[in-house]
Protein backbone atom coordinates (compact mmCIF):
# COMPACT_ATOMS: atom_id res chain seq x y z
CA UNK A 1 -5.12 64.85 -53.61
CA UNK A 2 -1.81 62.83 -52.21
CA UNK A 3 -1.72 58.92 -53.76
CA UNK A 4 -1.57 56.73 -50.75
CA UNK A 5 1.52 53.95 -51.38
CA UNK A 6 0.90 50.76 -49.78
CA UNK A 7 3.38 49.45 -48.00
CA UNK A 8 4.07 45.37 -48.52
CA UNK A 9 4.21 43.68 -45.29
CA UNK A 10 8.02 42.55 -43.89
CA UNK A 11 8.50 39.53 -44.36
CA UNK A 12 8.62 37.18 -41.17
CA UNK A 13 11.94 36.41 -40.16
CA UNK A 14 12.36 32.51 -41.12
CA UNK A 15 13.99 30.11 -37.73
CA UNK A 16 16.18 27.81 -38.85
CA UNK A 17 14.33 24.19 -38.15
CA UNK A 18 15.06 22.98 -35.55
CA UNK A 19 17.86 19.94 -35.86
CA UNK A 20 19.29 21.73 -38.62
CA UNK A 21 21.50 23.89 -36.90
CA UNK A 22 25.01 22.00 -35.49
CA UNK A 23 24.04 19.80 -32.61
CA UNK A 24 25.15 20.53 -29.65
CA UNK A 25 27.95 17.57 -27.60
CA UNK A 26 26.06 15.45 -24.99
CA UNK A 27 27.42 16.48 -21.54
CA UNK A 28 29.01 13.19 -19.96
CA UNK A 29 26.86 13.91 -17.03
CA UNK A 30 23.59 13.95 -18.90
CA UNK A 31 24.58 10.96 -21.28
CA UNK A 32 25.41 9.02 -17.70
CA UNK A 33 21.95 10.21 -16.65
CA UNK A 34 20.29 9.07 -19.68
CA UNK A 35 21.86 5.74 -19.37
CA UNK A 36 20.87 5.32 -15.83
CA UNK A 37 17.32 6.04 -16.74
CA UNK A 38 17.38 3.02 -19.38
CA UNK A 39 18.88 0.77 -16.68
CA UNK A 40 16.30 1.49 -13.93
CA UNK A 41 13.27 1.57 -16.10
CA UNK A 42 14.69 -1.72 -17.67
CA UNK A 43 14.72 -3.01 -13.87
CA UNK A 44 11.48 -1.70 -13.25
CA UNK A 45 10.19 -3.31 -15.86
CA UNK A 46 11.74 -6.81 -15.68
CA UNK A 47 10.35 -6.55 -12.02
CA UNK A 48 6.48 -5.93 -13.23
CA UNK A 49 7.00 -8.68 -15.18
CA UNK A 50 8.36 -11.37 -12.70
CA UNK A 51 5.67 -9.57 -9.69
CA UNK A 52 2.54 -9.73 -12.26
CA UNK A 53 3.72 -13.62 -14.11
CA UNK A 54 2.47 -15.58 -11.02
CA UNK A 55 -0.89 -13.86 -11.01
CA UNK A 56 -1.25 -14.27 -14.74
CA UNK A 57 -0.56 -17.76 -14.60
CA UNK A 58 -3.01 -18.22 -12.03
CA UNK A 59 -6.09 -17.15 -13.96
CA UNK A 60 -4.20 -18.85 -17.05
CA UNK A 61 -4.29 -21.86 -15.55
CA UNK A 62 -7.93 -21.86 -13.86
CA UNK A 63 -9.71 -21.29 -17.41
CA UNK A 64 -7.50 -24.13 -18.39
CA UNK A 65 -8.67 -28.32 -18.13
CA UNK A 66 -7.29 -30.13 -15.70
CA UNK A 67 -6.00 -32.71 -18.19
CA UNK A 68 -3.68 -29.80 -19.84
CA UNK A 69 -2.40 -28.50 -16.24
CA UNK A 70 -0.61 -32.20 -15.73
CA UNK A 71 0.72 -31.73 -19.42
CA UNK A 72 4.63 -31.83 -20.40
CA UNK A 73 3.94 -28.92 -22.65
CA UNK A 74 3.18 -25.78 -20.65
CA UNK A 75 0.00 -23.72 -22.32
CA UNK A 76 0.85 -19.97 -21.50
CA UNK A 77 -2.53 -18.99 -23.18
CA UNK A 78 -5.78 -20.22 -22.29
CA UNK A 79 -5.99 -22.20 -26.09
CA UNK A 80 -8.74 -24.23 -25.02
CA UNK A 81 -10.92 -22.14 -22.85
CA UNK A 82 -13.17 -23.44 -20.28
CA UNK A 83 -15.13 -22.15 -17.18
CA UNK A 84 -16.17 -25.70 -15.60
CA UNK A 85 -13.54 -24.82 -12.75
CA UNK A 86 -15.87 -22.16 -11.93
CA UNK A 87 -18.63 -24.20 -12.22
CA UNK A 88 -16.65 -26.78 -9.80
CA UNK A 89 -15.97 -23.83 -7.66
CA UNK A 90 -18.54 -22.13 -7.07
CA UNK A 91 -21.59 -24.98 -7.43
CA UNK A 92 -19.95 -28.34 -6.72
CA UNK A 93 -21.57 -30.07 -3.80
CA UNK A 94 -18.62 -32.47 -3.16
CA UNK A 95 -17.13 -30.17 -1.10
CA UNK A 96 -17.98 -27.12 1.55
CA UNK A 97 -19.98 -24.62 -0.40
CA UNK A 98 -17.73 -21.19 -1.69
CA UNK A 99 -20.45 -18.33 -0.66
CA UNK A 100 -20.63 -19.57 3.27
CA UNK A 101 -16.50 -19.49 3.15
CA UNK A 102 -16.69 -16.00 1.61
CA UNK A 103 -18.77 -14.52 4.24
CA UNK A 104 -16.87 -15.68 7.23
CA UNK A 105 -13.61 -14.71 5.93
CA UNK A 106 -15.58 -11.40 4.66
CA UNK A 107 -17.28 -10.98 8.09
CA UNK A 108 -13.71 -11.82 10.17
CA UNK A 109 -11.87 -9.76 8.21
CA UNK A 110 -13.27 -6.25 8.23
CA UNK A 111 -14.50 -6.64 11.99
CA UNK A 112 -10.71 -7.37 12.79
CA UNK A 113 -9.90 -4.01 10.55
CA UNK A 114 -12.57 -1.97 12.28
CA UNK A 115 -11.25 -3.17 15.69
CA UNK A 116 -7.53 -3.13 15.36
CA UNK A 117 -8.02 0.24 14.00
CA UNK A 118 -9.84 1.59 17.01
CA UNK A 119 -7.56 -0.02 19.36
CA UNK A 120 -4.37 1.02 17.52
CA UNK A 121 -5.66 4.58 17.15
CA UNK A 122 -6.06 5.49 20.52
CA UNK A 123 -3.05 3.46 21.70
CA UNK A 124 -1.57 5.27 19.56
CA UNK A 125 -2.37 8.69 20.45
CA UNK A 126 -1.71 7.39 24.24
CA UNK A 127 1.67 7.10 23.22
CA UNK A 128 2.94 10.10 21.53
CA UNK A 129 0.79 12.69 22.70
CA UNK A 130 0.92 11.94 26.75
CA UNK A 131 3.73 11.31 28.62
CA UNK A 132 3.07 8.96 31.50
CA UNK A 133 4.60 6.35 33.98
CA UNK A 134 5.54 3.03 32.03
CA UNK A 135 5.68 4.81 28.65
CA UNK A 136 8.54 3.84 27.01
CA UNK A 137 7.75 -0.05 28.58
CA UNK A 138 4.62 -0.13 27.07
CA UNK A 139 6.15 0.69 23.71
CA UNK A 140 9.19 -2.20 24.02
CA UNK A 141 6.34 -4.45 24.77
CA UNK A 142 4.51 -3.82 21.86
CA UNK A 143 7.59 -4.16 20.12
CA UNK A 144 8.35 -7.25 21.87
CA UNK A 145 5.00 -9.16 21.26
CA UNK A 146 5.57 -8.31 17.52
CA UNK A 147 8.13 -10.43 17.44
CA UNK A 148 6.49 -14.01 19.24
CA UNK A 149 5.19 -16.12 16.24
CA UNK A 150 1.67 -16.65 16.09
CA UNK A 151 2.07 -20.41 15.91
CA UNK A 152 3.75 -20.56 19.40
CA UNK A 153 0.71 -19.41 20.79
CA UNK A 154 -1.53 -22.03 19.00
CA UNK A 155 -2.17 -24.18 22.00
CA UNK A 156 -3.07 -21.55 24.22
CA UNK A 157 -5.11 -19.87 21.83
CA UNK A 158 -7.37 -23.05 21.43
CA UNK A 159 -7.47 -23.50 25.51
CA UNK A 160 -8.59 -19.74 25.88
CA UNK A 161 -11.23 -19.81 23.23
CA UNK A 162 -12.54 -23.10 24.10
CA UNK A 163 -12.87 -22.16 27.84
CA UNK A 164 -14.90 -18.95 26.53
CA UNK A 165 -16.99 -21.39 24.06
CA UNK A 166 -15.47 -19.64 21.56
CA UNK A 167 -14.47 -22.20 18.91
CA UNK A 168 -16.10 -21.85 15.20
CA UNK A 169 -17.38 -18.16 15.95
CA UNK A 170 -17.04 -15.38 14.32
CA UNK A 171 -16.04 -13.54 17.20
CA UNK A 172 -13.20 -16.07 18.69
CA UNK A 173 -11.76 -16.16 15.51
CA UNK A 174 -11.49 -11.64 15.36
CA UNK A 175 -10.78 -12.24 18.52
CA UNK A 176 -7.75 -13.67 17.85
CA UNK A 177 -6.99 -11.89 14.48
CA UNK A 178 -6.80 -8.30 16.50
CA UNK A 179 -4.36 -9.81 18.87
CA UNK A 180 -2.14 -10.88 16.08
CA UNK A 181 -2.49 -7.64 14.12
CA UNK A 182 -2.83 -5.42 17.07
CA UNK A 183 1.07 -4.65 18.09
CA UNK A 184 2.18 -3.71 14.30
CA UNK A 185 -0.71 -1.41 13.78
CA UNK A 186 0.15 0.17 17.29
CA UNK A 187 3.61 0.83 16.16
CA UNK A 188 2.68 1.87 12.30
CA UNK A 189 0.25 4.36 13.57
CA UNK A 190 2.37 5.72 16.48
CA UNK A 191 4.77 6.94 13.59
CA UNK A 192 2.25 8.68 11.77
CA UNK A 193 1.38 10.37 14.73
CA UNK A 194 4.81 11.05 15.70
CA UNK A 195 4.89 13.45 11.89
CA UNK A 196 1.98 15.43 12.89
CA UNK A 197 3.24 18.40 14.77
CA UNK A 198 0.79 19.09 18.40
CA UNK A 199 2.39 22.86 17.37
CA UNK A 200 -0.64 22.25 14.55
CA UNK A 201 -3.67 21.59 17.30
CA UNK A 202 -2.28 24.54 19.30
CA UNK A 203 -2.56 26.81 16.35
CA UNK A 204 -5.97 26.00 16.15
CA UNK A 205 -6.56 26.36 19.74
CA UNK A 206 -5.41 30.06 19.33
CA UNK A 207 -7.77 30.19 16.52
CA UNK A 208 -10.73 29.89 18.85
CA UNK A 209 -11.13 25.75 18.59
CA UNK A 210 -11.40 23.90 21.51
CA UNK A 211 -9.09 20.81 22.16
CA UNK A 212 -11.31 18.19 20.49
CA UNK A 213 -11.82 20.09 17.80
CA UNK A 214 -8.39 20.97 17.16
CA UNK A 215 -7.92 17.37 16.68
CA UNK A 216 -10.66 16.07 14.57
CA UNK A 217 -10.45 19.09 12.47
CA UNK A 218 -6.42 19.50 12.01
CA UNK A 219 -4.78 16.40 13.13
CA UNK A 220 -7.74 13.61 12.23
CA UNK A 221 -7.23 14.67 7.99
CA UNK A 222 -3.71 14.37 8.27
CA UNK A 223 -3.31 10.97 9.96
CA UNK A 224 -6.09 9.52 7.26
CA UNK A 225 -3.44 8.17 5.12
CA UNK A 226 -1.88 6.33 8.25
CA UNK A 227 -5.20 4.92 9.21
CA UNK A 228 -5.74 3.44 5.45
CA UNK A 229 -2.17 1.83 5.00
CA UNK A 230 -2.37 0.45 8.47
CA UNK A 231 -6.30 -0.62 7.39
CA UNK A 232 -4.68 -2.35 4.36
CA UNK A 233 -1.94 -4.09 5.99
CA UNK A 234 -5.01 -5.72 8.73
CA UNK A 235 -7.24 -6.16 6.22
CA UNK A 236 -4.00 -8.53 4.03
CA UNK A 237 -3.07 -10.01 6.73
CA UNK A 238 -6.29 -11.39 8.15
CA UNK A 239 -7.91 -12.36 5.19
CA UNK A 240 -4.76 -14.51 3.99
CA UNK A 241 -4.29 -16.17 7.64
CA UNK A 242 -4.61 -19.80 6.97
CA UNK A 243 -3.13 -21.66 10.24
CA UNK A 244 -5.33 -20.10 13.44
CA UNK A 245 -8.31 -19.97 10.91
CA UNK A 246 -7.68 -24.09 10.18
CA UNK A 247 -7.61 -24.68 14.11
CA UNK A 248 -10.33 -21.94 15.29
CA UNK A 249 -13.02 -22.74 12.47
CA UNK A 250 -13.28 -27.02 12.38
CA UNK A 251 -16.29 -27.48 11.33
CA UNK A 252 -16.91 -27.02 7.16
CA UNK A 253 -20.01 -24.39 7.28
CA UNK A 254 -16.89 -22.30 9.44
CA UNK A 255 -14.33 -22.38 7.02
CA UNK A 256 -12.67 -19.23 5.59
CA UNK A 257 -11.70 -19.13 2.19
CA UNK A 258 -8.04 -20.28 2.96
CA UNK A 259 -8.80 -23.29 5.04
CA UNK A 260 -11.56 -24.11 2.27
CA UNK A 261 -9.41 -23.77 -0.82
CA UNK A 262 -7.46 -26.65 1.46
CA UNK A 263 -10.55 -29.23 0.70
CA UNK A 264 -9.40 -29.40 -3.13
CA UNK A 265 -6.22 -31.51 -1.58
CA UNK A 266 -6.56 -34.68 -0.41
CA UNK A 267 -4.54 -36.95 0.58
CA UNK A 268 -5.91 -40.19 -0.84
CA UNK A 269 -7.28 -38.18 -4.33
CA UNK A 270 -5.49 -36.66 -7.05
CA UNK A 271 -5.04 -32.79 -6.44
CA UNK A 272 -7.42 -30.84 -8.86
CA UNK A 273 -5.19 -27.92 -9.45
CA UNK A 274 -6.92 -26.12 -11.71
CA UNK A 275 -9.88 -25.92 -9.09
CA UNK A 276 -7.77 -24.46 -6.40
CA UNK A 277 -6.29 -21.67 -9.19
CA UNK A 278 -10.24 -21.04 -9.86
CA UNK A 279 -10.81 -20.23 -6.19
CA UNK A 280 -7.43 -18.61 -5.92
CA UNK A 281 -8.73 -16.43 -8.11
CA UNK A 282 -12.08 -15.64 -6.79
CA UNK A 283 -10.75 -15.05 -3.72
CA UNK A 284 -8.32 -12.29 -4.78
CA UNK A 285 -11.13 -10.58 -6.56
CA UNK A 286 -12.37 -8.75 -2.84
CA UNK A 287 -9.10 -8.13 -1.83
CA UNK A 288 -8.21 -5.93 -5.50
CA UNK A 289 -11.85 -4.30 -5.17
CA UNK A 290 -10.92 -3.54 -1.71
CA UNK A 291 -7.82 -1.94 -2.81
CA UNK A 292 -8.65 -0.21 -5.76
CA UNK A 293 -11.06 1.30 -3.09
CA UNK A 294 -8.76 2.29 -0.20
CA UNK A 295 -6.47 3.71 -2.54
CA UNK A 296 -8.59 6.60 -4.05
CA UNK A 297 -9.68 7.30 -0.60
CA UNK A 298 -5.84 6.88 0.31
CA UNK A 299 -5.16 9.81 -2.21
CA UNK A 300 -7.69 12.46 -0.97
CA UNK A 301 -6.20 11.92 2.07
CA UNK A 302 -3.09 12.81 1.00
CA UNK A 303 -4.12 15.70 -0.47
CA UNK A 304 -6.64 17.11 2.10
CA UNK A 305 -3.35 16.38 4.61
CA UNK A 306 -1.19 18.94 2.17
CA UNK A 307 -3.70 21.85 1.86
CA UNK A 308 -4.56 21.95 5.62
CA UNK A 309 -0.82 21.55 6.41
């Protein structure tokens, strides 16, 4: 009968830790790389700081009193916490009333989103994927009409809505907020057009899809992310307008939410600051839902746009 000899097990071979060994000399290049890194982000940084302060201070100062606002010593803390701007705000009867204000400037706005959209899209399309007589005039007139300020065309505004019976509606007042937003979302979506290669829609068309559905299946996913920046920049613009809104909607039940956080200023009273921040801030509230929103939607887009391309 053999013995059978076991065999210990080799032993592992032992790394040396890492860090022990001699370090290696940092390149020039990547130590001037480094360094550039800890400059931008610094930037970036200082930047978030300066772009977020403002907003900060806004909803510092509306849970603040009044009496502290007007203070020599500025309070960067809410130390003595109140909500009776709110209160002011939201259920004060010395003034027009917050909810009606919301829902005009809620009703104007997305109408004039819905509409310069629909317009813009299909002028759009009209542009870059036709060629016809007066092409390239149409285009320097958009271009053209971008440029006129809104608030030379006051007077005429007023004289056209008020001969169409017009004044404090809803409707004058999109009316007038398409027109203004109309030419830049022409010319934002006519690029995003421009980077969709037709050679895409003929593919399909070889595939066995018909022309329309060439388009809403290949080229309508792509341009979604087009159609939501352009959608945000309509929907910023009109809810912020203050001037055309103060001249369009006159009468208080009217007002949007710019021309009503006006009524906290008057000219023979004191200016109840921390008011207005209260209703700055509830008015911003819509606008980051909005975006928080738009931007998921903004990212599917995006990626729905890379797997079909």
């Amino acid at each position: 009968m053999t013995a059978v000899i076991a065999r210990p097990a080799p032993a592992p071979a032992v790394r040396p830790a890492r860090g022990d060994g001699p370090r290696r000399p940092i390149s020039p290049a990547r130590l001037k790389r480094q360094l550039w890194t800890i400059v931008l982000s610094a930037i970036a940084v200082v930047v978030f700081l300066v772009s977020v302060f403002p907003v900060y201070w806004m909803v510092n100062t509306s849970l603040l009193p009044n009496n502290l606002i007007r203070g020599p010593v500025p309070h960067f803390w809410p130390d003595e916490l109140t909500f009776r701007n709110y209160e002011l705000v939201l259920f004060g009867d010395t003034r027009a009333p917050f909810l009606p204000a919301l829902g005009n400037s809620l009703a104007v706005t997305l109408l004039t989103v819905m509409v310069a959209l629909l317009f813009a899209f299909l002028a759009a399309l009209a542009v870059t994927r036709f060629r016809f007589r007066g092409r390239k005039a149409f285009i320097l007139t958009i271009l053209v009409i971008q440029m006129i300020p809104g608030e030379a065309m006051i007077v005429s505004t007023f004289r056209v809505l008020d001969g169409w019976q017009l004044l404090n509606t809803i409707a004058g007042l999109t009316l007038v907020y398409v027109a203004t937003v109309l030419p830049f979302t022409i010319w934002t979506l006519r690029g995003f057009v421009n980077g969709v290669p037709i050679e895409l829609e003929e593919a399909a068309m070889i595939d066995g899809c018909t022309r329309t559905q060439a388009f809403w299946k290949v080229t309508f996913p792509l341009l979604a992310p087009g159609l939501v920046a352009t959608g945000v920049f309509a929907f910023i613009q009109a809810w912020n307008e203050f001037l055309l809104a103060l001249v369009v909607m006159s009468r208080p039940e009217m007002m949007t939410l710019p021309v009503w956080l006006r009524t906290f200023q008057q000219a023979t009273q004191t200016t109840n600051w921390a008011a207005i921040m209260a209703g700055s801030t509830l008015m911003a509230i819509p606008v980051i839902i909005f975006f928080l929103i738009v931007q998921g939607r903004m990212t599917s887009g995006l990626v729905a746009g890379a797997v079909k391309g």
